[in-house]
PDB file of N, CA and C in Angstrom:
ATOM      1  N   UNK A   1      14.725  14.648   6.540  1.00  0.00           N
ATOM      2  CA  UNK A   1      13.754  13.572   6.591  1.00  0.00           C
ATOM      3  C   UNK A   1      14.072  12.641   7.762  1.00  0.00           C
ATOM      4  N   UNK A   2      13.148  12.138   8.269  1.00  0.00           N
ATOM      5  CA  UNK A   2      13.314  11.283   9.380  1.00  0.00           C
ATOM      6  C   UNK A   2      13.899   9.954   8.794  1.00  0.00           C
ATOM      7  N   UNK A   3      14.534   8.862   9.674  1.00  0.00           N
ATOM      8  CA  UNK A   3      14.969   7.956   8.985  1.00  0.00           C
ATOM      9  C   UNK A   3      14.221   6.753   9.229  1.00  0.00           C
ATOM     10  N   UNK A   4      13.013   6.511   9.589  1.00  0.00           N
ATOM     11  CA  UNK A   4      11.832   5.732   9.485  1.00  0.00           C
ATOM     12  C   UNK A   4      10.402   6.474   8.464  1.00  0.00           C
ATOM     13  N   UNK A   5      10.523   6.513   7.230  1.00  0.00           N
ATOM     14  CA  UNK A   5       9.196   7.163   6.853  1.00  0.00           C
ATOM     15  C   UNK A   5       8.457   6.019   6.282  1.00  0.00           C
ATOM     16  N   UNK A   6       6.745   6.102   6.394  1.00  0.00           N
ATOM     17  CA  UNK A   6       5.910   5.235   6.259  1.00  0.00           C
ATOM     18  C   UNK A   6       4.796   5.928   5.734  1.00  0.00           C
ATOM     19  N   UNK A   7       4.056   5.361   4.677  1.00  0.00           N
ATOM     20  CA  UNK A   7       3.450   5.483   3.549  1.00  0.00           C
ATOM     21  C   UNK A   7       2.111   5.123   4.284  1.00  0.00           C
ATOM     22  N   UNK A   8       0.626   5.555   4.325  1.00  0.00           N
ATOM     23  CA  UNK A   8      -0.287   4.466   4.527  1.00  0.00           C
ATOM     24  C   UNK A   8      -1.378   5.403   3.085  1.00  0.00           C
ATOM     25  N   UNK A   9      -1.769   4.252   3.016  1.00  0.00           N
ATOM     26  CA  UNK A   9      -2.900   4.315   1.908  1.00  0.00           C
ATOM     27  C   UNK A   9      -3.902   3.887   1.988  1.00  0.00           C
ATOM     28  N   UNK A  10      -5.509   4.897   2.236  1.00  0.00           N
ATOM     29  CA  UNK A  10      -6.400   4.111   2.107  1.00  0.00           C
ATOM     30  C   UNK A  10      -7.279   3.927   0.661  1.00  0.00           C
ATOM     31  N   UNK A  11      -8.338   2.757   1.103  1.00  0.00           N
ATOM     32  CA  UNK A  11      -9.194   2.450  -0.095  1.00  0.00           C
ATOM     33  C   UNK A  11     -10.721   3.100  -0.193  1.00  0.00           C
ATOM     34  N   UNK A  12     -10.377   4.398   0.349  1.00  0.00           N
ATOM     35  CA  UNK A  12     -11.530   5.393   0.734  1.00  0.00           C
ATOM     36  C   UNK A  12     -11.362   6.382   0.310  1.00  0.00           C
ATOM     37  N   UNK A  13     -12.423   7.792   0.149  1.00  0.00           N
ATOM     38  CA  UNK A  13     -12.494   9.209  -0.097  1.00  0.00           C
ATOM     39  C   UNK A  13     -12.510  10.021   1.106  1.00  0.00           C
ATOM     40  N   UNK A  14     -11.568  10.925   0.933  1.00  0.00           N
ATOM     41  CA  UNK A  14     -11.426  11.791   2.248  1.00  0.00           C
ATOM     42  C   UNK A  14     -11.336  11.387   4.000  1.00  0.00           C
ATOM     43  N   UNK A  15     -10.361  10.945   3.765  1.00  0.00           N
ATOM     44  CA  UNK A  15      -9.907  10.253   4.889  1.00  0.00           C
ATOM     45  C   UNK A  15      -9.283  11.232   6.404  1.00  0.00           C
ATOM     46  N   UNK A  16      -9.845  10.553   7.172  1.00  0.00           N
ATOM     47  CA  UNK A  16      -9.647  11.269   8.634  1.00  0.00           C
ATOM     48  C   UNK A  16      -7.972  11.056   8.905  1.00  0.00           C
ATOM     49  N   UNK A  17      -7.161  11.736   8.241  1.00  0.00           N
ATOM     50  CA  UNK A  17      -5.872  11.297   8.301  1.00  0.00           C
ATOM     51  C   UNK A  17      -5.152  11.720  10.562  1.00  0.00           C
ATOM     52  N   UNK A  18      -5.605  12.563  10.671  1.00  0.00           N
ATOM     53  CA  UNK A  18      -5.445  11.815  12.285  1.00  0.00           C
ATOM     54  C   UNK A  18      -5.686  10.958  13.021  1.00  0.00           C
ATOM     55  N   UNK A  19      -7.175  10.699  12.738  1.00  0.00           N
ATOM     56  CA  UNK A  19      -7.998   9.589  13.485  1.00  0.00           C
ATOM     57  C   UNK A  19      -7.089   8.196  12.983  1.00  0.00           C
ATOM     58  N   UNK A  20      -6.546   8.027  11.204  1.00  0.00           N
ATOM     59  CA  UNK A  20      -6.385   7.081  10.967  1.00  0.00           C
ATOM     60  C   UNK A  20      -4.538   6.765  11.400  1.00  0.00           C
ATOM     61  N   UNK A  21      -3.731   8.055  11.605  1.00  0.00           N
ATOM     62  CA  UNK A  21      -2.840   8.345  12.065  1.00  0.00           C
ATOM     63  C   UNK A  21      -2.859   7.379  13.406  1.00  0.00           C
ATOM     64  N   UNK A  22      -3.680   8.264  14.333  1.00  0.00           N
ATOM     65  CA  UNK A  22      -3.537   7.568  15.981  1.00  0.00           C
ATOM     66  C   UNK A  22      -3.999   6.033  15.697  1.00  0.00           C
ATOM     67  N   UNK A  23      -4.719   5.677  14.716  1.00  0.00           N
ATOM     68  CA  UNK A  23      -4.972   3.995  15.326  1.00  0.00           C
ATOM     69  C   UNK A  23      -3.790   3.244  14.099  1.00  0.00           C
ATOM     70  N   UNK A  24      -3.167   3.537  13.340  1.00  0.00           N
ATOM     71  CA  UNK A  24      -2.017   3.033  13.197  1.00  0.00           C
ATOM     72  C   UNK A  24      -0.980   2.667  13.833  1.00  0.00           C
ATOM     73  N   UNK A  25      -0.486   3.384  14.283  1.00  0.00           N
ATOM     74  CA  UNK A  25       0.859   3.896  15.665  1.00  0.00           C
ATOM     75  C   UNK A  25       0.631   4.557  16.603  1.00  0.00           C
ATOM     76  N   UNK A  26      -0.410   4.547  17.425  1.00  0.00           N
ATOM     77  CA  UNK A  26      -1.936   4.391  18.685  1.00  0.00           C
ATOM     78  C   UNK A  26      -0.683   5.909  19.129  1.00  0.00           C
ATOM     79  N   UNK A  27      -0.456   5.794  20.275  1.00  0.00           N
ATOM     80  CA  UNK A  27       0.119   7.018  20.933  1.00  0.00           C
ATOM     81  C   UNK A  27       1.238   7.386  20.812  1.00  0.00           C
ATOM     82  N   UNK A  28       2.300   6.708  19.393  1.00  0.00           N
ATOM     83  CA  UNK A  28       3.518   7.513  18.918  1.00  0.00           C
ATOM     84  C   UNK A  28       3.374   8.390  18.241  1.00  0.00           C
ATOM     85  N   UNK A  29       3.941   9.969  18.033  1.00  0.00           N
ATOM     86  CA  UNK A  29       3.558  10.735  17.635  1.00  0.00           C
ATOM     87  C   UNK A  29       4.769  10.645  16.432  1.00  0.00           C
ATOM     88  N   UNK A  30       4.447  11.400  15.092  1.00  0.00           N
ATOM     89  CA  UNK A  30       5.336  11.363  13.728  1.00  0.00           C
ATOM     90  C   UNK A  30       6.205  12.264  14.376  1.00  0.00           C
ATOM     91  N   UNK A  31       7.145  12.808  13.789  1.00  0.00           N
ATOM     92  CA  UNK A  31       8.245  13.968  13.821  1.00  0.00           C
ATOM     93  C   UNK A  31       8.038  14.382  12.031  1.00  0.00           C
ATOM     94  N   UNK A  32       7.167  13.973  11.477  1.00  0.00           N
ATOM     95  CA  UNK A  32       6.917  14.238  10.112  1.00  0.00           C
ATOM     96  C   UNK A  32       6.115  13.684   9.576  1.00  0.00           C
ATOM     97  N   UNK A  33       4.825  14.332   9.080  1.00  0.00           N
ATOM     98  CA  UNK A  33       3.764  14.543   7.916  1.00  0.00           C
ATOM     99  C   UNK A  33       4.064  15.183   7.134  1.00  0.00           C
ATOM    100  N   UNK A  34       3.364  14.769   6.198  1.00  0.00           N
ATOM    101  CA  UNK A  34       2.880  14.554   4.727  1.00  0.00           C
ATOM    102  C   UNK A  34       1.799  14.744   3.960  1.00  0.00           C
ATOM    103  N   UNK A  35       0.313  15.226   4.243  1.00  0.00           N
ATOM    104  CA  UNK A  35      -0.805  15.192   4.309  1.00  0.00           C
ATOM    105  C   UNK A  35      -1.491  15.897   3.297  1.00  0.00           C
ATOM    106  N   UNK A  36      -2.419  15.317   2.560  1.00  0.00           N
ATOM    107  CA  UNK A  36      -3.133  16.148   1.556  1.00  0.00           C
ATOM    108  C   UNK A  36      -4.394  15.746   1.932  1.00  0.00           C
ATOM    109  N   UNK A  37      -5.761  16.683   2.079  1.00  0.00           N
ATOM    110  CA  UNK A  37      -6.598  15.716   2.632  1.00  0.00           C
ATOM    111  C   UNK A  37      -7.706  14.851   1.598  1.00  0.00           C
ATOM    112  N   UNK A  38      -7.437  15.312   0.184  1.00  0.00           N
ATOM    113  CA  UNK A  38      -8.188  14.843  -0.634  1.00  0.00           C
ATOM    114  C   UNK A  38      -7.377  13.655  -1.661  1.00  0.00           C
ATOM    115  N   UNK A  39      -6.356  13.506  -0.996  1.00  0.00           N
ATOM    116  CA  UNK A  39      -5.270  12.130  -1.407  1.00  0.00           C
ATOM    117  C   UNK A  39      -5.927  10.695  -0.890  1.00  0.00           C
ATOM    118  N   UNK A  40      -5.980   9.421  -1.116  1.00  0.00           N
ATOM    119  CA  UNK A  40      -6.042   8.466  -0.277  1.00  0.00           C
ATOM    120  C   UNK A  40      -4.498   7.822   0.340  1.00  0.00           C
ATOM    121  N   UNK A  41      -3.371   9.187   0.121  1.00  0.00           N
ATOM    122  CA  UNK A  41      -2.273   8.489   1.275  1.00  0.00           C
ATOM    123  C   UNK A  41      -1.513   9.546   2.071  1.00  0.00           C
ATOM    124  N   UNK A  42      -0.913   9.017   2.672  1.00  0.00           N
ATOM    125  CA  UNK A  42      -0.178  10.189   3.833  1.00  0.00           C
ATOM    126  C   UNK A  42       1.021   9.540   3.628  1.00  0.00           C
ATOM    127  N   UNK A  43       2.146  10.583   4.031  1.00  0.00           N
ATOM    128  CA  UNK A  43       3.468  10.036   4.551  1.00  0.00           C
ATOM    129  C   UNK A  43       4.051  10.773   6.251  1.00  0.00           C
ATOM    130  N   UNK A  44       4.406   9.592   6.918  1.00  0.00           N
ATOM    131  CA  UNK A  44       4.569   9.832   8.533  1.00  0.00           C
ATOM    132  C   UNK A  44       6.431   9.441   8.335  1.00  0.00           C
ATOM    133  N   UNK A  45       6.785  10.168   9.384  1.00  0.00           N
ATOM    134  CA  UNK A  45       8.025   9.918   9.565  1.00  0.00           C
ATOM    135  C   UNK A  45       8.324   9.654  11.131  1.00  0.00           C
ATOM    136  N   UNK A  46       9.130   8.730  11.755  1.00  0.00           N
ATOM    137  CA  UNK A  46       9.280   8.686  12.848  1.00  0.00           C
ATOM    138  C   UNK A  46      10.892   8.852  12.741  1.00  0.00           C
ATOM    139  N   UNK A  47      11.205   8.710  14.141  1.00  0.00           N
ATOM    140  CA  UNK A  47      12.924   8.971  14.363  1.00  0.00           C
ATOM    141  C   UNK A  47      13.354   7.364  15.169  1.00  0.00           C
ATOM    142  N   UNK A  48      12.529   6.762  15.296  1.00  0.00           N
ATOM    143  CA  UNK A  48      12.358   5.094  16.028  1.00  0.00           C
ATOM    144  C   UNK A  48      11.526   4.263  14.762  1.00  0.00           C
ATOM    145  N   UNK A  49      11.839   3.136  14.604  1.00  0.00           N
ATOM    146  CA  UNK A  49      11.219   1.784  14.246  1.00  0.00           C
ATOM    147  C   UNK A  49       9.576   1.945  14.793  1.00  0.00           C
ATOM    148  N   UNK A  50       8.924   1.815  13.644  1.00  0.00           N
ATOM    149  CA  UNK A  50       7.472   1.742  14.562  1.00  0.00           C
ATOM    150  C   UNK A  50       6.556   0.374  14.090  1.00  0.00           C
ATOM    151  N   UNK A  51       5.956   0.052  15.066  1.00  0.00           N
ATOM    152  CA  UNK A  51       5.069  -1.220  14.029  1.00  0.00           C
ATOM    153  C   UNK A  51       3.755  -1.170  14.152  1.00  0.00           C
ATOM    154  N   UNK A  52       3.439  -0.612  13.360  1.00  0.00           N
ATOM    155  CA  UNK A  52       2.140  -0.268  12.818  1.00  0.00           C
ATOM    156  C   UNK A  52       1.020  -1.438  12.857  1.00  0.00           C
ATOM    157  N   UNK A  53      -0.393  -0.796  13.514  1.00  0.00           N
ATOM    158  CA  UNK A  53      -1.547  -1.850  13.740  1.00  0.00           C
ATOM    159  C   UNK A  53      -1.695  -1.912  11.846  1.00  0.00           C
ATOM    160  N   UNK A  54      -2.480  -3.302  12.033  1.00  0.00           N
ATOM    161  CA  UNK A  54      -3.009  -4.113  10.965  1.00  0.00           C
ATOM    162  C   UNK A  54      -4.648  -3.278  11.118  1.00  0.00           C
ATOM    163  N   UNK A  55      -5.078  -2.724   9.894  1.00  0.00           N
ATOM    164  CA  UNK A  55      -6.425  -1.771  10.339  1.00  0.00           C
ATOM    165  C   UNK A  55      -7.301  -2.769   9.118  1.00  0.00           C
ATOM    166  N   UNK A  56      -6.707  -3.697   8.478  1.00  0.00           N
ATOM    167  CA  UNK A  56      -7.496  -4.460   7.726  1.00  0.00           C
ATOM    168  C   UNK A  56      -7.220  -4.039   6.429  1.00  0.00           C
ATOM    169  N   UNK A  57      -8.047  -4.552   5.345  1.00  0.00           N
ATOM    170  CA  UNK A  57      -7.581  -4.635   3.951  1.00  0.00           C
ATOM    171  C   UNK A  57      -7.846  -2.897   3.172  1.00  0.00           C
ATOM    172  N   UNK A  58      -8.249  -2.622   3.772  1.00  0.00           N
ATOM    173  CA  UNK A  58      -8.808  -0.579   3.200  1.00  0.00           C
ATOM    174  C   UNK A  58      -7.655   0.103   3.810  1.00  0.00           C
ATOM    175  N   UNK A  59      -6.674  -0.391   4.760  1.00  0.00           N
ATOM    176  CA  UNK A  59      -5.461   0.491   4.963  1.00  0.00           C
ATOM    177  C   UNK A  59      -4.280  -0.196   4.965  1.00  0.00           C
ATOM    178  N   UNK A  60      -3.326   0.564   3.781  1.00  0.00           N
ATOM    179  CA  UNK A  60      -2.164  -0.400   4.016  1.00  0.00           C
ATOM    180  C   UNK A  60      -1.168   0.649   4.078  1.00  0.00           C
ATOM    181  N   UNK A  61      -0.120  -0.227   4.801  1.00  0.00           N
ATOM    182  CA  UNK A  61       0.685   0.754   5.397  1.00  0.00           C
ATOM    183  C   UNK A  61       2.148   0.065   5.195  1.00  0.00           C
ATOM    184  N   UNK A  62       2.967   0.999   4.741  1.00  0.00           N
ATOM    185  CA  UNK A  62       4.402   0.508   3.898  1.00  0.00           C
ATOM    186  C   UNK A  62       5.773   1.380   4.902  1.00  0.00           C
ATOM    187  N   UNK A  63       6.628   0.422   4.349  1.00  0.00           N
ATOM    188  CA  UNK A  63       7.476   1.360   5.351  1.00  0.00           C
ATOM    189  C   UNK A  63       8.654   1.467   4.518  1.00  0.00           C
ATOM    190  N   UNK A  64       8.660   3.179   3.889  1.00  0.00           N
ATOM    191  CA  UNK A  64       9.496   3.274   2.249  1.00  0.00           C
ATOM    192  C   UNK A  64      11.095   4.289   2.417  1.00  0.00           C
ATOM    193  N   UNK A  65      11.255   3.936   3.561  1.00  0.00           N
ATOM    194  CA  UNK A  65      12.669   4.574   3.918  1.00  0.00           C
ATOM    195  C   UNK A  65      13.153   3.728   5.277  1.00  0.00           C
ATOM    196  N   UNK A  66      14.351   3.146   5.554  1.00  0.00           N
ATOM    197  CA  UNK A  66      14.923   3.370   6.541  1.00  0.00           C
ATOM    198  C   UNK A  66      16.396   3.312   6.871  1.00  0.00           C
TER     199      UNK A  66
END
């Protein structure tokens, strides 16, 4: 497991988990997914500290390992 993993959750059905991927952490790429596509959450792993955009109250985004 990477030693930055981050949780995001949306308040939606079937979620564009790349699209919502890249505008979280815009052009850092994970070293680890998590992905189900009929879930409303993903888990990303980075190998760096990342700080994640604010996408508003329908995506929240946790950071549950480091």
């Amino acid at each position: 497991m990477p030693p930055y993993l981050y949780k995001i959750t949306v308040a939606f059905a079937w979620p564009n988990w790349p699209f919502i991927c890249s505008q979280v952490f815009g052009e850092n790429q994970p070293t680890y997914s998590c992905v189900c596509e009929s879930q409303p959450y993903a888990t990303y792993g980075f190998a760096t500290p990342q700080t994640p955009a604010d996408l508003g109250p329908l995506v929240r985004v946790e950071l549950i390992s480091d």
